[in-house]
N, C-alpha and C. Protein backbone atom coordinates (compact mmCIF):
# COMPACT_ATOMS: atom_id res chain seq x y z
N UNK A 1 0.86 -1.18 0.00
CA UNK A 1 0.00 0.00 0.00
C UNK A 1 0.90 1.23 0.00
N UNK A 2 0.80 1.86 -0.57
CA UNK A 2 1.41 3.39 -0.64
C UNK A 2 1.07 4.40 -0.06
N UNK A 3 1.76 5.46 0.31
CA UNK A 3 1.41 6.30 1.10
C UNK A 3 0.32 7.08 0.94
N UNK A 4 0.11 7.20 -0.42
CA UNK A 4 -1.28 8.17 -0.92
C UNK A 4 -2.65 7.25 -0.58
N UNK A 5 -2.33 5.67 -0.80
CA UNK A 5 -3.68 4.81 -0.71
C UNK A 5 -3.86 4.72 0.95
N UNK A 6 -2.83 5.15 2.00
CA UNK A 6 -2.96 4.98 3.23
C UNK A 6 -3.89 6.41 3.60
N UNK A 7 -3.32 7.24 3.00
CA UNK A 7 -3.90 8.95 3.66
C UNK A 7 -5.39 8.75 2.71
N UNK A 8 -5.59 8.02 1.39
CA UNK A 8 -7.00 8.22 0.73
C UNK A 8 -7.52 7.46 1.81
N UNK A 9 -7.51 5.74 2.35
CA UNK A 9 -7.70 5.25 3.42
C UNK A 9 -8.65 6.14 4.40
N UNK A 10 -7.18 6.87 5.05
CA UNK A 10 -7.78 7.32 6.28
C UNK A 10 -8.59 8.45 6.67
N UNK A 11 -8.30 9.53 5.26
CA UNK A 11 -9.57 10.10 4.88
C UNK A 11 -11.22 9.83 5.05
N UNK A 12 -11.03 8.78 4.11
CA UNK A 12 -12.40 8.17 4.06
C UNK A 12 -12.82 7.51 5.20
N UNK A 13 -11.92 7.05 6.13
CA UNK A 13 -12.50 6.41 7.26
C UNK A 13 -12.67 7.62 8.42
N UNK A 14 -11.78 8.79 8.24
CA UNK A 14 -12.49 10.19 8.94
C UNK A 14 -13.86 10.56 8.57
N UNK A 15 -13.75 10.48 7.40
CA UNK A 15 -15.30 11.33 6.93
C UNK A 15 -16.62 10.20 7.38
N UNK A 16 -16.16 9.04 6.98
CA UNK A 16 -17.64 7.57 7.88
C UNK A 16 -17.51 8.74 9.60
N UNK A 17 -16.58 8.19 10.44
CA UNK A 17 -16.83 8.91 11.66
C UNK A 17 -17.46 10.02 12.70
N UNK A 18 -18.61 9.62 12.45
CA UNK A 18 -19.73 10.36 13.29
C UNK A 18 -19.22 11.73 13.85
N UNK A 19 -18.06 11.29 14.43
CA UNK A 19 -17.67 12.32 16.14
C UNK A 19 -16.21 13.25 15.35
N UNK A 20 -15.54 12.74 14.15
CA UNK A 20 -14.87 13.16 13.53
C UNK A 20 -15.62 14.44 12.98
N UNK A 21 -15.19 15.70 13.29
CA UNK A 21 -15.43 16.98 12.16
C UNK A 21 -14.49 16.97 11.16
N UNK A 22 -15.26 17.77 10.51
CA UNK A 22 -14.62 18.63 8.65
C UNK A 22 -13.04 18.96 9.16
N UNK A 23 -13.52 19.91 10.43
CA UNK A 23 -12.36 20.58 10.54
C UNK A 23 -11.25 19.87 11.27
N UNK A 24 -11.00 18.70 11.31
CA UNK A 24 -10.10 17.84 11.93
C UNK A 24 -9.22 17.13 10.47
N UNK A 25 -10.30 16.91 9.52
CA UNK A 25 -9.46 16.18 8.00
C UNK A 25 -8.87 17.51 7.48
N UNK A 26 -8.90 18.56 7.45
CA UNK A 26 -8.78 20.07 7.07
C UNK A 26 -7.39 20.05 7.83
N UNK A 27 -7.75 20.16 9.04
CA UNK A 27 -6.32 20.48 9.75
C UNK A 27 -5.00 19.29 9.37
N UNK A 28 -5.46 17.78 9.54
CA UNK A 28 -4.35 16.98 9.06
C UNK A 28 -4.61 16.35 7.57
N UNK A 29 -5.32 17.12 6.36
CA UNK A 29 -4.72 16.81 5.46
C UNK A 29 -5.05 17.66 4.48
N UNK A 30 -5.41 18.86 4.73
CA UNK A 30 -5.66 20.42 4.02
C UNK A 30 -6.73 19.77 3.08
N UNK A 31 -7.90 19.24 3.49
CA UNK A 31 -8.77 19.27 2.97
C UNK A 31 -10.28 19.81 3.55
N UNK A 32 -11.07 20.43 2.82
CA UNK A 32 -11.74 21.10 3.06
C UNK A 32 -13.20 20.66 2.69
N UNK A 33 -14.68 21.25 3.48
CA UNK A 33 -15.46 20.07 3.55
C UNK A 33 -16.07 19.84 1.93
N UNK A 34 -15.76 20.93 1.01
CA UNK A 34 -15.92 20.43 -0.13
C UNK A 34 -15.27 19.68 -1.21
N UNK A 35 -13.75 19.79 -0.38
CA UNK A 35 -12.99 18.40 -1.47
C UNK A 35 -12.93 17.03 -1.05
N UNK A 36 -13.91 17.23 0.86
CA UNK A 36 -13.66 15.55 1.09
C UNK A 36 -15.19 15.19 0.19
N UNK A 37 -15.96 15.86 0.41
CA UNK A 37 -17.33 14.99 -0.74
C UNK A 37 -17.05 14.82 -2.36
N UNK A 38 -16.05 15.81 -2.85
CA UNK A 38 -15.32 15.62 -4.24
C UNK A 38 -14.68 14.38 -3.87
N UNK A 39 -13.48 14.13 -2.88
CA UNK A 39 -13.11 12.52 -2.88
C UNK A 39 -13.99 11.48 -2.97
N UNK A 40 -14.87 11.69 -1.74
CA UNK A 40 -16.35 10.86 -1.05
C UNK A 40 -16.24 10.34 -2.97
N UNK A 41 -17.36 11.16 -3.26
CA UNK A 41 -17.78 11.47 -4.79
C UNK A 41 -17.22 10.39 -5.63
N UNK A 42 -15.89 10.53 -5.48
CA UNK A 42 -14.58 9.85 -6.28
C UNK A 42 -14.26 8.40 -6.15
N UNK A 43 -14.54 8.18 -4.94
CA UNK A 43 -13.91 6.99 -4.64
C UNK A 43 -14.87 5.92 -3.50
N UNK A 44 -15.93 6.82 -3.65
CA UNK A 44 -17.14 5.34 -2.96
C UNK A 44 -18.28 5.14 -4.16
N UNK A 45 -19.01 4.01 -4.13
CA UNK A 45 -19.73 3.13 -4.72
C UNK A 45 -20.75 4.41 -4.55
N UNK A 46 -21.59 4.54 -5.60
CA UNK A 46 -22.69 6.00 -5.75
C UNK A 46 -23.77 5.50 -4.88
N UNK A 47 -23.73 4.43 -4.69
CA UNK A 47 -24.85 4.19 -3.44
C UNK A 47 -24.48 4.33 -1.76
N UNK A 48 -22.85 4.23 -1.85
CA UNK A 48 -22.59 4.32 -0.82
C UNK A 48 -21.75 5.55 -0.64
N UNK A 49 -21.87 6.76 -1.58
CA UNK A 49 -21.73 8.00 -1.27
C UNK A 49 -23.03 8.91 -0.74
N UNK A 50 -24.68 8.44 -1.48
CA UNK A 50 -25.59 8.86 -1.43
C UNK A 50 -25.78 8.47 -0.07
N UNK A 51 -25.16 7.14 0.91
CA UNK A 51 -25.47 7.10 2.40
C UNK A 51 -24.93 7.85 2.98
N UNK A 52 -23.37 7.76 2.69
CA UNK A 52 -22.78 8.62 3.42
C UNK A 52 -23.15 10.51 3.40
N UNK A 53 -23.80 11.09 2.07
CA UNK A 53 -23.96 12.26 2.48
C UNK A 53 -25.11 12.44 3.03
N UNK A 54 -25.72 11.59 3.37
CA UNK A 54 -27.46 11.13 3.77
C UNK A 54 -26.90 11.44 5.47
N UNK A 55 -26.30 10.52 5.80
CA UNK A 55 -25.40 10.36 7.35
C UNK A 55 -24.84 11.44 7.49
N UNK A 56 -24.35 12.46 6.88
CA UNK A 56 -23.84 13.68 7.16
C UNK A 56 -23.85 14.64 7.26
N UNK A 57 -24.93 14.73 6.22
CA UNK A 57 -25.91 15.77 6.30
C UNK A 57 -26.65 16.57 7.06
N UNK A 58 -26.32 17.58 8.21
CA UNK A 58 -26.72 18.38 9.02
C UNK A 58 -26.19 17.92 10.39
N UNK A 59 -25.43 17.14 10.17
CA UNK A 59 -24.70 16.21 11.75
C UNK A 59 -24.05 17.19 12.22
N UNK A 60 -24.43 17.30 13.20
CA UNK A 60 -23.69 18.28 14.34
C UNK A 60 -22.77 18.46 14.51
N UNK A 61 -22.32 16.52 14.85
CA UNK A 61 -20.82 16.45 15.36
C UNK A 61 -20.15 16.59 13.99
N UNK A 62 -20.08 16.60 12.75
CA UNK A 62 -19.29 16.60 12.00
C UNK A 62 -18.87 18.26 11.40
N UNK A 63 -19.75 19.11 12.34
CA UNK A 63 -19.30 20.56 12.35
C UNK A 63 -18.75 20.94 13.43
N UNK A 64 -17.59 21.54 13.39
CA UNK A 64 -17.42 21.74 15.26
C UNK A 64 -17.84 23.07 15.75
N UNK A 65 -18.67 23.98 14.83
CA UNK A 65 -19.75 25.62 15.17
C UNK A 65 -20.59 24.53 15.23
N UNK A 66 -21.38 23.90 15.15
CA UNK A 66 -22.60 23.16 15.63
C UNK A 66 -22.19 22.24 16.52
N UNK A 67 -21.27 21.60 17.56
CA UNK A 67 -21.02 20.58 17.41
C UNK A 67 -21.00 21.47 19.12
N UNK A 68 -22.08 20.47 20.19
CA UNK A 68 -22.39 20.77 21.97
C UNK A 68 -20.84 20.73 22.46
N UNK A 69 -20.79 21.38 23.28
CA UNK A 69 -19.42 21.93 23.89
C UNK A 69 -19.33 20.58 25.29
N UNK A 70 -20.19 19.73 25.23
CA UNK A 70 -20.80 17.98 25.81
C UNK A 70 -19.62 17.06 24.67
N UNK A 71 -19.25 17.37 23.68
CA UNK A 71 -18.55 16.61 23.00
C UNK A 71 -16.80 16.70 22.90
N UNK A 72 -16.76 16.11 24.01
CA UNK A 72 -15.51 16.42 23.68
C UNK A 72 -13.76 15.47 23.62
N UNK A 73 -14.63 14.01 22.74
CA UNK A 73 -13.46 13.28 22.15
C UNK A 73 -14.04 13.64 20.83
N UNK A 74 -13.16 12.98 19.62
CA UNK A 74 -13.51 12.87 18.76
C UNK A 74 -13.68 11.31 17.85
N UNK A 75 -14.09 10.20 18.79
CA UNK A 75 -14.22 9.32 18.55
C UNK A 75 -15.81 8.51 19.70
N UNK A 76 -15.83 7.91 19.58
CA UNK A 76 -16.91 7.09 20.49
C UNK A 76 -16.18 6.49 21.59
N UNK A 77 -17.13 6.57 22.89
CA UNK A 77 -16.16 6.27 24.05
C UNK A 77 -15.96 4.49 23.82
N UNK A 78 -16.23 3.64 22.79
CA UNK A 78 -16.42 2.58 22.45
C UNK A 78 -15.40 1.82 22.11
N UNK A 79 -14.63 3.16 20.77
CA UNK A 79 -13.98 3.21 20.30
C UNK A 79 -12.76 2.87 20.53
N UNK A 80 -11.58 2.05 19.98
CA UNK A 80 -10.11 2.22 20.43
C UNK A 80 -10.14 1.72 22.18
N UNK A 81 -10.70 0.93 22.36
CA UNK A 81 -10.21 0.13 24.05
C UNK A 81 -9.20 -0.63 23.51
N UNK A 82 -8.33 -1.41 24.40
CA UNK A 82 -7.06 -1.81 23.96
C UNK A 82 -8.07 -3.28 24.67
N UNK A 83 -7.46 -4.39 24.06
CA UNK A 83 -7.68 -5.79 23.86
C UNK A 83 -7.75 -6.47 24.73
């Protein structure tokens, strides 16, 4: 895997992430919330871009000006427990 298919990767697995904001893929990979749906766009199955902007669409947590000052990981407390 190459470094570009690791950062397209982890992109796309930022933008699925509920608790993940715009402005977190912006800050570590200068993308902005209209070139991650140009990727989105690019590189998921058109049915499974139409979910994902369905799922994203007005989400709170994925703005951090909308996003309760109650939120404050950016993952699910679920998330990342060690084994």
């Amino acid at each position: 895997m190459t470094q570009y298919d690791s950062e397209l990767s982890r992109i796309i697995e930022m933008a699925w992430e509920d608790r993940t904001p715009f402005e977190a893929i912006a800050q570590q990979f200068n993308l902005n919330e209209a070139d991650v749906i140009r990727l989105m766009r690019n590189h998921l199955k058109p049915k499974s871009f139409r979910l994902w902007r369905s799922r994203v669409n007005g989400r709170k947590t994925k703005h951090l000006h909308l996003r309760s000052s109650d939120v404050q990981r950016a993952y699910c407390s679920r998330q990342y427990k060690p084994r």
